[in-house]
C-alpha atoms as a PDB file:
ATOM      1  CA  UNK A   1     -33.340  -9.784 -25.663  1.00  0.00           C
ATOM      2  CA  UNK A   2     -33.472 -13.080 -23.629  1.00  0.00           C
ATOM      3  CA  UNK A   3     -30.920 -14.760 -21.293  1.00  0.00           C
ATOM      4  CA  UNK A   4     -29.436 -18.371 -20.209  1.00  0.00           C
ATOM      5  CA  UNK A   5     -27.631 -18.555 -16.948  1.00  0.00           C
ATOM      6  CA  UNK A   6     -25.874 -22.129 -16.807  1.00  0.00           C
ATOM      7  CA  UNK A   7     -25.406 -22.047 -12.999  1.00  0.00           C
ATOM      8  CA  UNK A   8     -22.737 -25.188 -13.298  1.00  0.00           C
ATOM      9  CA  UNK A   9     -20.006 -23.282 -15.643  1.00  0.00           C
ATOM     10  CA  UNK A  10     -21.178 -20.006 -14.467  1.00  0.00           C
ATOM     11  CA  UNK A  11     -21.966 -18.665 -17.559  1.00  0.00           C
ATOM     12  CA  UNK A  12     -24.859 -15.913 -18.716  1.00  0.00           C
ATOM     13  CA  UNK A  13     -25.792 -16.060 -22.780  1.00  0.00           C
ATOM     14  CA  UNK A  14     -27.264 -13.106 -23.745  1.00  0.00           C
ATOM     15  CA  UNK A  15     -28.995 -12.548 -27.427  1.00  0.00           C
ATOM     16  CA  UNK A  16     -31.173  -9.746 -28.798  1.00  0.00           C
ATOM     17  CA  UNK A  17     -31.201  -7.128 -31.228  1.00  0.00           C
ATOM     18  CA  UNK A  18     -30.560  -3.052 -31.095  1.00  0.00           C
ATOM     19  CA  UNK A  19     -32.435  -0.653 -33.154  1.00  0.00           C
ATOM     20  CA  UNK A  20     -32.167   2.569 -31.771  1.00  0.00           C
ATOM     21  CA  UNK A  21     -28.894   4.771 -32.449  1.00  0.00           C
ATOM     22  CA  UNK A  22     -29.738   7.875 -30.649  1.00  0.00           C
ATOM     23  CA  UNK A  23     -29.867   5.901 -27.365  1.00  0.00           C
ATOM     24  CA  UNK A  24     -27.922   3.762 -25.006  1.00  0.00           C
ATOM     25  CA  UNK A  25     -28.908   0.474 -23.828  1.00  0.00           C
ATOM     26  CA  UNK A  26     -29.295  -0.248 -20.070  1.00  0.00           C
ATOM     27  CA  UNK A  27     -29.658  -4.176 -19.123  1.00  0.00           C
ATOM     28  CA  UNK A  28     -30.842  -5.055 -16.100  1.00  0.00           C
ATOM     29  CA  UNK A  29     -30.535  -9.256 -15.913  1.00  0.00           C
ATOM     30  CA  UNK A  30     -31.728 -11.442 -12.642  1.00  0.00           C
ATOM     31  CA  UNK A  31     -28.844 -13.745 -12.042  1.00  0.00           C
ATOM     32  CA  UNK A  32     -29.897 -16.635  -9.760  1.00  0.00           C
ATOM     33  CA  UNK A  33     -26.713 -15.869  -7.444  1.00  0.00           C
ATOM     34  CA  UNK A  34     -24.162 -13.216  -7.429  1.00  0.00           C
ATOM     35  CA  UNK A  35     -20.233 -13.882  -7.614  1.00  0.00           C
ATOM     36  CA  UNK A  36     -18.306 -14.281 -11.476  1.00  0.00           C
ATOM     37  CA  UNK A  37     -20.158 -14.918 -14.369  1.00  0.00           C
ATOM     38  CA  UNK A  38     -18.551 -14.881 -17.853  1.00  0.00           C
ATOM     39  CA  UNK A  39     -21.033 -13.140 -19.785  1.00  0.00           C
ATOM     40  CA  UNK A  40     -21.152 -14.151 -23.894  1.00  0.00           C
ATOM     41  CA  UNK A  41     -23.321 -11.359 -25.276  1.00  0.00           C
ATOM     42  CA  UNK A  42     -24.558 -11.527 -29.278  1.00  0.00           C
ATOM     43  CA  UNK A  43     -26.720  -8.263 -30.682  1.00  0.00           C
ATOM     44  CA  UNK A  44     -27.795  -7.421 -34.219  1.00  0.00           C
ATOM     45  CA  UNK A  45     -26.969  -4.067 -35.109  1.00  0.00           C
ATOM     46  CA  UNK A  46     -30.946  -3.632 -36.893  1.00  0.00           C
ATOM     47  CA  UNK A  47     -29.778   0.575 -37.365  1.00  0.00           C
ATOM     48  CA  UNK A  48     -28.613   1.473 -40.680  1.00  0.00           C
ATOM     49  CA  UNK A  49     -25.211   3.097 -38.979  1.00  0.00           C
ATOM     50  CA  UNK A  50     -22.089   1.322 -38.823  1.00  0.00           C
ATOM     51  CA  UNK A  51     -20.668   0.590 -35.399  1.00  0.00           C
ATOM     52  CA  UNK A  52     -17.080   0.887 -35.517  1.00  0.00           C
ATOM     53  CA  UNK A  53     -16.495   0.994 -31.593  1.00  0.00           C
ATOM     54  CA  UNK A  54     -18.848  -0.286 -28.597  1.00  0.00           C
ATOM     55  CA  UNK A  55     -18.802   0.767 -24.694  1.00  0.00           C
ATOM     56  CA  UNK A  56     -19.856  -1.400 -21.642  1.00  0.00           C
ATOM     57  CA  UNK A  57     -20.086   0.705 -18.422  1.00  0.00           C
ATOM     58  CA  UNK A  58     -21.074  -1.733 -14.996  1.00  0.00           C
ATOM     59  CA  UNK A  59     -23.551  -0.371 -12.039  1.00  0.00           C
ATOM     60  CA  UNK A  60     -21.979   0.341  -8.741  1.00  0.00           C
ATOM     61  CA  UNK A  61     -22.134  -3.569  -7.824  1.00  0.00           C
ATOM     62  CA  UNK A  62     -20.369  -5.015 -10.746  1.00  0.00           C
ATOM     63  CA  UNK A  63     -16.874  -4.590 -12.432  1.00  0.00           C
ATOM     64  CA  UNK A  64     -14.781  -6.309 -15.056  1.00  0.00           C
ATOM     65  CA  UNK A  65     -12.635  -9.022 -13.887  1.00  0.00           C
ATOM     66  CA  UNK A  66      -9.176  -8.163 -15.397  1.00  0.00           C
ATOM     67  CA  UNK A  67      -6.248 -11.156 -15.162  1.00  0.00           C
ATOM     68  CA  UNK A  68      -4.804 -13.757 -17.807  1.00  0.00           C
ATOM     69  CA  UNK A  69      -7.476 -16.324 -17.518  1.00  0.00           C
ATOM     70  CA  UNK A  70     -10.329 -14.606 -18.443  1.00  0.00           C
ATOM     71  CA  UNK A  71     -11.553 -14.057 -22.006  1.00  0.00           C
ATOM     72  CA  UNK A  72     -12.342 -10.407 -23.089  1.00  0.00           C
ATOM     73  CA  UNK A  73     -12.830 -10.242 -26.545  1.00  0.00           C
ATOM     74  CA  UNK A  74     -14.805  -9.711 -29.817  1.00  0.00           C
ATOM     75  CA  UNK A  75     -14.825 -11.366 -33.426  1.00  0.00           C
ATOM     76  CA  UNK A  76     -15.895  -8.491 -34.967  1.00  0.00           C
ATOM     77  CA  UNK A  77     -13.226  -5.821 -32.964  1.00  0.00           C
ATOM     78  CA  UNK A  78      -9.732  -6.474 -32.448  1.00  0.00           C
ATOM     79  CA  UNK A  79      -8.707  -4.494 -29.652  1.00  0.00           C
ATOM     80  CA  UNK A  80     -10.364  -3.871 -26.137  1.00  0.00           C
ATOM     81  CA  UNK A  81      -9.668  -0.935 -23.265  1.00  0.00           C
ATOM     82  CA  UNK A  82     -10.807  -1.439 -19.405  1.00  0.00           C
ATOM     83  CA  UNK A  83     -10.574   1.628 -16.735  1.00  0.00           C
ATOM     84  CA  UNK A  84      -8.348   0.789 -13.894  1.00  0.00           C
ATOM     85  CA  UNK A  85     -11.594   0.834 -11.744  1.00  0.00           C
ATOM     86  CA  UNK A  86     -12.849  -2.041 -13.794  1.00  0.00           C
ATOM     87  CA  UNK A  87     -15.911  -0.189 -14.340  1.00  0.00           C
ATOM     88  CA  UNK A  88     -15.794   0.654 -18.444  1.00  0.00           C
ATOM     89  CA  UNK A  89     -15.019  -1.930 -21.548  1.00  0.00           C
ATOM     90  CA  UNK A  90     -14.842  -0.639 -24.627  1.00  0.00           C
ATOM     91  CA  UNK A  91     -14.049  -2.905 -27.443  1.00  0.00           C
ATOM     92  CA  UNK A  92     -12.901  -0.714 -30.954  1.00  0.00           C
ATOM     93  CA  UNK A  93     -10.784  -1.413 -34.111  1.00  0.00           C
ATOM     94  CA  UNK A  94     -12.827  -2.929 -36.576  1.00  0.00           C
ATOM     95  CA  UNK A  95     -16.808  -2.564 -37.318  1.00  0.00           C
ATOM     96  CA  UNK A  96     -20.417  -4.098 -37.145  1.00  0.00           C
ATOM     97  CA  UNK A  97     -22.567  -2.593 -40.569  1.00  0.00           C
ATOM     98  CA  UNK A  98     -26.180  -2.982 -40.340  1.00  0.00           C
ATOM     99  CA  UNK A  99     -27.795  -6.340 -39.984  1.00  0.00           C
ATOM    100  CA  UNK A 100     -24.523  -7.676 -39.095  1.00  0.00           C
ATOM    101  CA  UNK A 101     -24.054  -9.478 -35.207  1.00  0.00           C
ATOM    102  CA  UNK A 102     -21.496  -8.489 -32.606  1.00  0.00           C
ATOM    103  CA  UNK A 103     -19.984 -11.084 -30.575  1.00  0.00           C
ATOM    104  CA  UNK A 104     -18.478  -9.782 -26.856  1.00  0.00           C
ATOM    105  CA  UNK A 105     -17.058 -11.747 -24.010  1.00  0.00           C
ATOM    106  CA  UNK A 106     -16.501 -10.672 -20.832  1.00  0.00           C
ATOM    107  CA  UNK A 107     -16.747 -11.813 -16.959  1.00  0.00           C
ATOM    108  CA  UNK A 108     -18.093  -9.825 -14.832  1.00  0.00           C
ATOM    109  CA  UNK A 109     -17.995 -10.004 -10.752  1.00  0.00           C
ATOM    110  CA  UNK A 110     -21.292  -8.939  -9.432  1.00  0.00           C
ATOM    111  CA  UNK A 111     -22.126  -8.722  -5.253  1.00  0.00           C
ATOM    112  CA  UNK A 112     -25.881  -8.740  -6.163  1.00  0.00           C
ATOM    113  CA  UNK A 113     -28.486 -10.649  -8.122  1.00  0.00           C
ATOM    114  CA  UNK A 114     -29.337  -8.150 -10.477  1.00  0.00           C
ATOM    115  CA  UNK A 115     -26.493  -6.435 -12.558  1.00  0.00           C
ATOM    116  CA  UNK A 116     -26.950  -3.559 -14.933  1.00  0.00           C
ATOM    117  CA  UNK A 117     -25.071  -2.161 -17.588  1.00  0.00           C
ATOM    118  CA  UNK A 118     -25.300   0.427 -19.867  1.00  0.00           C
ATOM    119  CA  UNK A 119     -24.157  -0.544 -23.766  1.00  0.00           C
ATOM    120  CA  UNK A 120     -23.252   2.873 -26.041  1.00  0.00           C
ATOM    121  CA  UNK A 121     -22.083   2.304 -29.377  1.00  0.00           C
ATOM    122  CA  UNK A 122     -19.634   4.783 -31.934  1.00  0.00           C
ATOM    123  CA  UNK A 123     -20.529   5.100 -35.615  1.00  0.00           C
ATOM    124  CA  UNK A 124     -19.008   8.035 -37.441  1.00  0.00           C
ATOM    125  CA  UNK A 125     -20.078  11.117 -38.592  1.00  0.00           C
ATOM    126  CA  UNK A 126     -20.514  10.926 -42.131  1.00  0.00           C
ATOM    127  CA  UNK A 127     -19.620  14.344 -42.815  1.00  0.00           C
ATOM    128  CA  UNK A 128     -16.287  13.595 -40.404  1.00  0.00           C
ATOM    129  CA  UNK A 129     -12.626  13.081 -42.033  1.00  0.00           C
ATOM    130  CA  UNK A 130     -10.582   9.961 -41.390  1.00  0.00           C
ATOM    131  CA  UNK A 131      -8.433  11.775 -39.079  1.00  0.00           C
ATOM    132  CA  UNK A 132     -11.143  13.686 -37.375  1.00  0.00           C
ATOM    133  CA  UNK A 133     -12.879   9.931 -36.946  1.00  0.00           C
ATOM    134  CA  UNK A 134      -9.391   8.741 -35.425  1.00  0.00           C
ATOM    135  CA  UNK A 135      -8.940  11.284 -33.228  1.00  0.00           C
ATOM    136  CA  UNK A 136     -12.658  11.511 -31.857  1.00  0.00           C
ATOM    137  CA  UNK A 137     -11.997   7.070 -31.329  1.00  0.00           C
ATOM    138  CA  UNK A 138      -8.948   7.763 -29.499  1.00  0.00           C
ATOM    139  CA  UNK A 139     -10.786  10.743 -27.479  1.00  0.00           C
ATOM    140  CA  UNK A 140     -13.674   7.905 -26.292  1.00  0.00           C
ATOM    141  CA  UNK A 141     -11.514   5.242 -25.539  1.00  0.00           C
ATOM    142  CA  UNK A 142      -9.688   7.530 -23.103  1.00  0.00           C
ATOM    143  CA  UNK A 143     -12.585   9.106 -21.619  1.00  0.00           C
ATOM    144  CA  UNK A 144     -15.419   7.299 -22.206  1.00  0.00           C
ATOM    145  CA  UNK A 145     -18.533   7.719 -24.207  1.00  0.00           C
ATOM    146  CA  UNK A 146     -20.676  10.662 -23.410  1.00  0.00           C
ATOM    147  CA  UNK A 147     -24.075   9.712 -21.775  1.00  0.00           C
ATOM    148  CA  UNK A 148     -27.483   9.860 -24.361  1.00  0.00           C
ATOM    149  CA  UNK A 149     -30.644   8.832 -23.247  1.00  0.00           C
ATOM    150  CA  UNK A 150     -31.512   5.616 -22.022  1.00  0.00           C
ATOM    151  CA  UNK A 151     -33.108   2.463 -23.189  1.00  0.00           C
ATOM    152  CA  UNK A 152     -34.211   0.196 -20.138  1.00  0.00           C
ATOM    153  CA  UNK A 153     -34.516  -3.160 -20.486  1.00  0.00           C
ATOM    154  CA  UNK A 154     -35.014  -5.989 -18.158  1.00  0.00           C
ATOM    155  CA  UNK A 155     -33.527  -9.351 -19.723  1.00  0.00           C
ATOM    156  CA  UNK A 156     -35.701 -12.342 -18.588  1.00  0.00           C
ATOM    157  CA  UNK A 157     -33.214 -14.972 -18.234  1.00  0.00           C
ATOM    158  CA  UNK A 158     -33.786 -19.057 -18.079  1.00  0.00           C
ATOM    159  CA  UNK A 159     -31.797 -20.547 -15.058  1.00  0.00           C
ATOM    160  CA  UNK A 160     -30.121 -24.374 -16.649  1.00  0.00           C
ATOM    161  CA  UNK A 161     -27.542 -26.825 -14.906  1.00  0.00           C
END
């Protein structure tokens, strides 16, 4: 994964790929300042499970900034859930197969240089029913996505503008 931070427009690109699906994904990126910074994140799903729901959780310093002017969304998911605290995204209601990209954007209001967040993604259980799929959606929208092991990484990311 690599990073552009466009100081100007306040902006952090993020692109990389994700081929692990008994793990999360922790990102650790070095911001040049803290404050708001719309984040537009791109990952190839390189697993050979479909995603049909993804989960952003923030560190202790960061949360979601919630209001009408800011863009949360997804081209390949339709629908998107925040925690009153700010602190968990998830974005469900449609899917990413293998070697297909997800798209997210999001802002995120960070009082130090050097956010992390922890990505978990849904794909489900082959062996599930539909409504045994729906119900176990609804379940981790409302209360999050349990905790797996974690992937660490540390985005490098070039400073423009």
């Amino acid at each position: 994964m690599a990073g552009v931070a466009d100081v100007r427009r306040r902006v952090l690109m993020i692109s990389g790929a994700i081929d692990t699906t008994d793990h999360d994904v922790s990102v650790c990126v070095n911001l040049p300042e803290p404050g708001r910074w719309q984040i537009i994140k791109s990952e190839t799903n390189l697993t050979d499970q479909t995603w049909v729901a993804m989960q952003v959780v923030t560190d202790e310093d960061s949360t979601f900034v919630n209001d009408e002017e800011t863009l949360v969304l997804s081209r390949q998911f339709s629908k998107s859930f925040m925690t009153p605290d700010q602190r968990r995204l998830t974005f469900y209601d449609g899917e990413v197969r293998p070697g297909e990209a997800v798209l997210k954007v999001y802002t995120l209001e960070t009082t130090g240089r050097r956010p992390t967040y922890a990505y978990s993604r849904y794909s489900p259980i082959a062996t599930d029913t539909a409504e045994q799929s729906a119900q176990t959606l609804e379940q981790l929208i409302s209360d999050g996505m349990r905790q797996r092991p974690v992937v660490e990484l540390i985005v490098p990311v070039t400073v423009i503008g």
